[in-house]
Protein backbone atom coordinates (compact mmCIF):
# COMPACT_ATOMS: atom_id res chain seq x y z
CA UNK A 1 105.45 88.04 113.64
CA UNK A 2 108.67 86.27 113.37
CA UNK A 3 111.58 86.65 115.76
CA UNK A 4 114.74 87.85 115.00
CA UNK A 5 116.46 84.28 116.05
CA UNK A 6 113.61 82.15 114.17
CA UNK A 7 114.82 84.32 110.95
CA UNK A 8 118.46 83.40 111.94
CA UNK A 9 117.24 80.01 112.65
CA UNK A 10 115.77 79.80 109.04
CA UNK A 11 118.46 81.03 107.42
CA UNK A 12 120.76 78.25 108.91
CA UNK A 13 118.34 75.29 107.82
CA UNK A 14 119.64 75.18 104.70
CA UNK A 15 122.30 72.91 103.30
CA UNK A 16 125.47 74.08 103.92
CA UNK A 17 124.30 77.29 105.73
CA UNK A 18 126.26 79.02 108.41
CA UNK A 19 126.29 82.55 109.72
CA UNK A 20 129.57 84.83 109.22
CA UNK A 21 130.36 88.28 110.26
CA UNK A 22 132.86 89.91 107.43
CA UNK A 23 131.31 93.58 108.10
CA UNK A 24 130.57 93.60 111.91
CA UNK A 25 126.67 92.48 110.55
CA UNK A 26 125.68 89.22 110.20
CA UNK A 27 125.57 86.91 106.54
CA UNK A 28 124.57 83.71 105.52
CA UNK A 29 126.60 81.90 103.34
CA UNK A 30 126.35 79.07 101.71
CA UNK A 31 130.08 78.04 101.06
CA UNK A 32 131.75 81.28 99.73
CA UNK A 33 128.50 82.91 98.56
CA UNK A 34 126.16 84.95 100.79
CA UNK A 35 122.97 84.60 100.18
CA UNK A 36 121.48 86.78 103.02
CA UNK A 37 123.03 89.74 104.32
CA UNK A 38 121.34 90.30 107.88
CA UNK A 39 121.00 93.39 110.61
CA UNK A 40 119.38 91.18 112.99
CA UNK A 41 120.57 93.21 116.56
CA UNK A 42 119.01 96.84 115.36
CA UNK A 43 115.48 98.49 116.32
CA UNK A 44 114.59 97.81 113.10
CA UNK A 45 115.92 94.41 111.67
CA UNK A 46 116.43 94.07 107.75
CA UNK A 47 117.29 91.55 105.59
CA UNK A 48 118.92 91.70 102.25
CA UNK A 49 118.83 89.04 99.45
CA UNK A 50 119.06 88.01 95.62
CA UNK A 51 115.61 87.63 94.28
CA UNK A 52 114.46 87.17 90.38
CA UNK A 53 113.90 90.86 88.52
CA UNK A 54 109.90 89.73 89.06
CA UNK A 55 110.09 89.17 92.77
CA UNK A 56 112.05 92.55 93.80
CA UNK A 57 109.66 94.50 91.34
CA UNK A 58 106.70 93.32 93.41
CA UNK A 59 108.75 94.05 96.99
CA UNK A 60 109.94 97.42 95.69
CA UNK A 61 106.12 98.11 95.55
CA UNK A 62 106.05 98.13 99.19
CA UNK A 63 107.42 101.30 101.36
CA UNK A 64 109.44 99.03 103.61
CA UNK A 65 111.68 97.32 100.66
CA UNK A 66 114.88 99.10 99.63
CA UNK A 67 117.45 98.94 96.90
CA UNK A 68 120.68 98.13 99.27
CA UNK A 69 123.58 100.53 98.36
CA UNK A 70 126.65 98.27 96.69
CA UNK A 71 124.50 95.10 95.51
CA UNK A 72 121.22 96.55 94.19
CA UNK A 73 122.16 96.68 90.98
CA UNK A 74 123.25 92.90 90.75
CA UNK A 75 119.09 91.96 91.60
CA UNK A 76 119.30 92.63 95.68
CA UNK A 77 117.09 94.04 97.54
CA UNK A 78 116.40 94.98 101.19
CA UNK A 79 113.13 94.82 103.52
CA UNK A 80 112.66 96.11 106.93
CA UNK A 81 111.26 93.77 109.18
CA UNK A 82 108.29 96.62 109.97
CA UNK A 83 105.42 93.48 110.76
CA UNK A 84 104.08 90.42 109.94
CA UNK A 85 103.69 90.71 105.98
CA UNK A 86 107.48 91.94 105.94
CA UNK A 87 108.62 88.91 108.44
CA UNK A 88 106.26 86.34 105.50
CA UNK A 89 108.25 88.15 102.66
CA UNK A 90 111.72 88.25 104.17
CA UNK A 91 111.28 84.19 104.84
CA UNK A 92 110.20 84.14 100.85
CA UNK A 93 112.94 86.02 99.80
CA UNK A 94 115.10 84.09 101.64
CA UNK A 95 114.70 80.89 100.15
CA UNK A 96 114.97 82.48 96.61
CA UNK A 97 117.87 84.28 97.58
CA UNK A 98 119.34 80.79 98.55
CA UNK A 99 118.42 79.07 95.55
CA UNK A 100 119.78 81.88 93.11
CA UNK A 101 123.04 82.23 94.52
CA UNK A 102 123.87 78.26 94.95
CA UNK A 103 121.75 76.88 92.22
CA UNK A 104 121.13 80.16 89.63
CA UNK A 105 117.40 79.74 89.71
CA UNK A 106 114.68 80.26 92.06
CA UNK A 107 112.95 77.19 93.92
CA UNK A 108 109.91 75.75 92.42
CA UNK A 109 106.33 77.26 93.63
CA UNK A 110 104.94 75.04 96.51
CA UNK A 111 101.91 73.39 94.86
């Protein structure tokens, strides 16, 4: 299972990526645009992020996946960081989430 600072660490290795704290929690943006919204320093960390319609209809088929209050209905969703498949997901969903909201489509499948 991840840490909580290796999924902060990931977040911030892509281009442009820093962390900002609008809300008291932490984001990712890259520029103006968040791409990850983060509660990293809770007993249960969650991440939230933009993923295609596909993606969050396979997440929302697990019990730890959410649709976050606010910015569900724009294609967000949530995951609690409950164990190792969640940690593997979050990572996946955060490089879509990157990809959507800089580029407007999702990265190409690793071959």
């Amino acid at each position: 299972m991840a840490s909580v600072e290796a999924i902060r660490s990931y977040c911030l290795s892509f281009p442009g990526a820093y962390e900002d704290h609008p809300w008291g929690e932490a984001v990712f943006k890259a520029g103006k645009k968040i791409f990850v919204f983060a509660a990293l320093n809770t007993a249960l960390p969650t991440v939230t992020v933009k993923l295609t319609p596909e993606l969050r209809d396979l997440w929302l088929q697990s019990d730890n996946a959410f649709i976050p209050a606010y910015v569900g209905r724009y294609g967000w969703c949530g995951i609690r960081l409950t164990g190792a498949a969640a940690w593997n997901r979050a990572e996946e969903g955060i490089a879509v989430s990157y990809h959507l909201v800089t580029q407007g489509r999702p990265p190409r499948p690793r071959v």
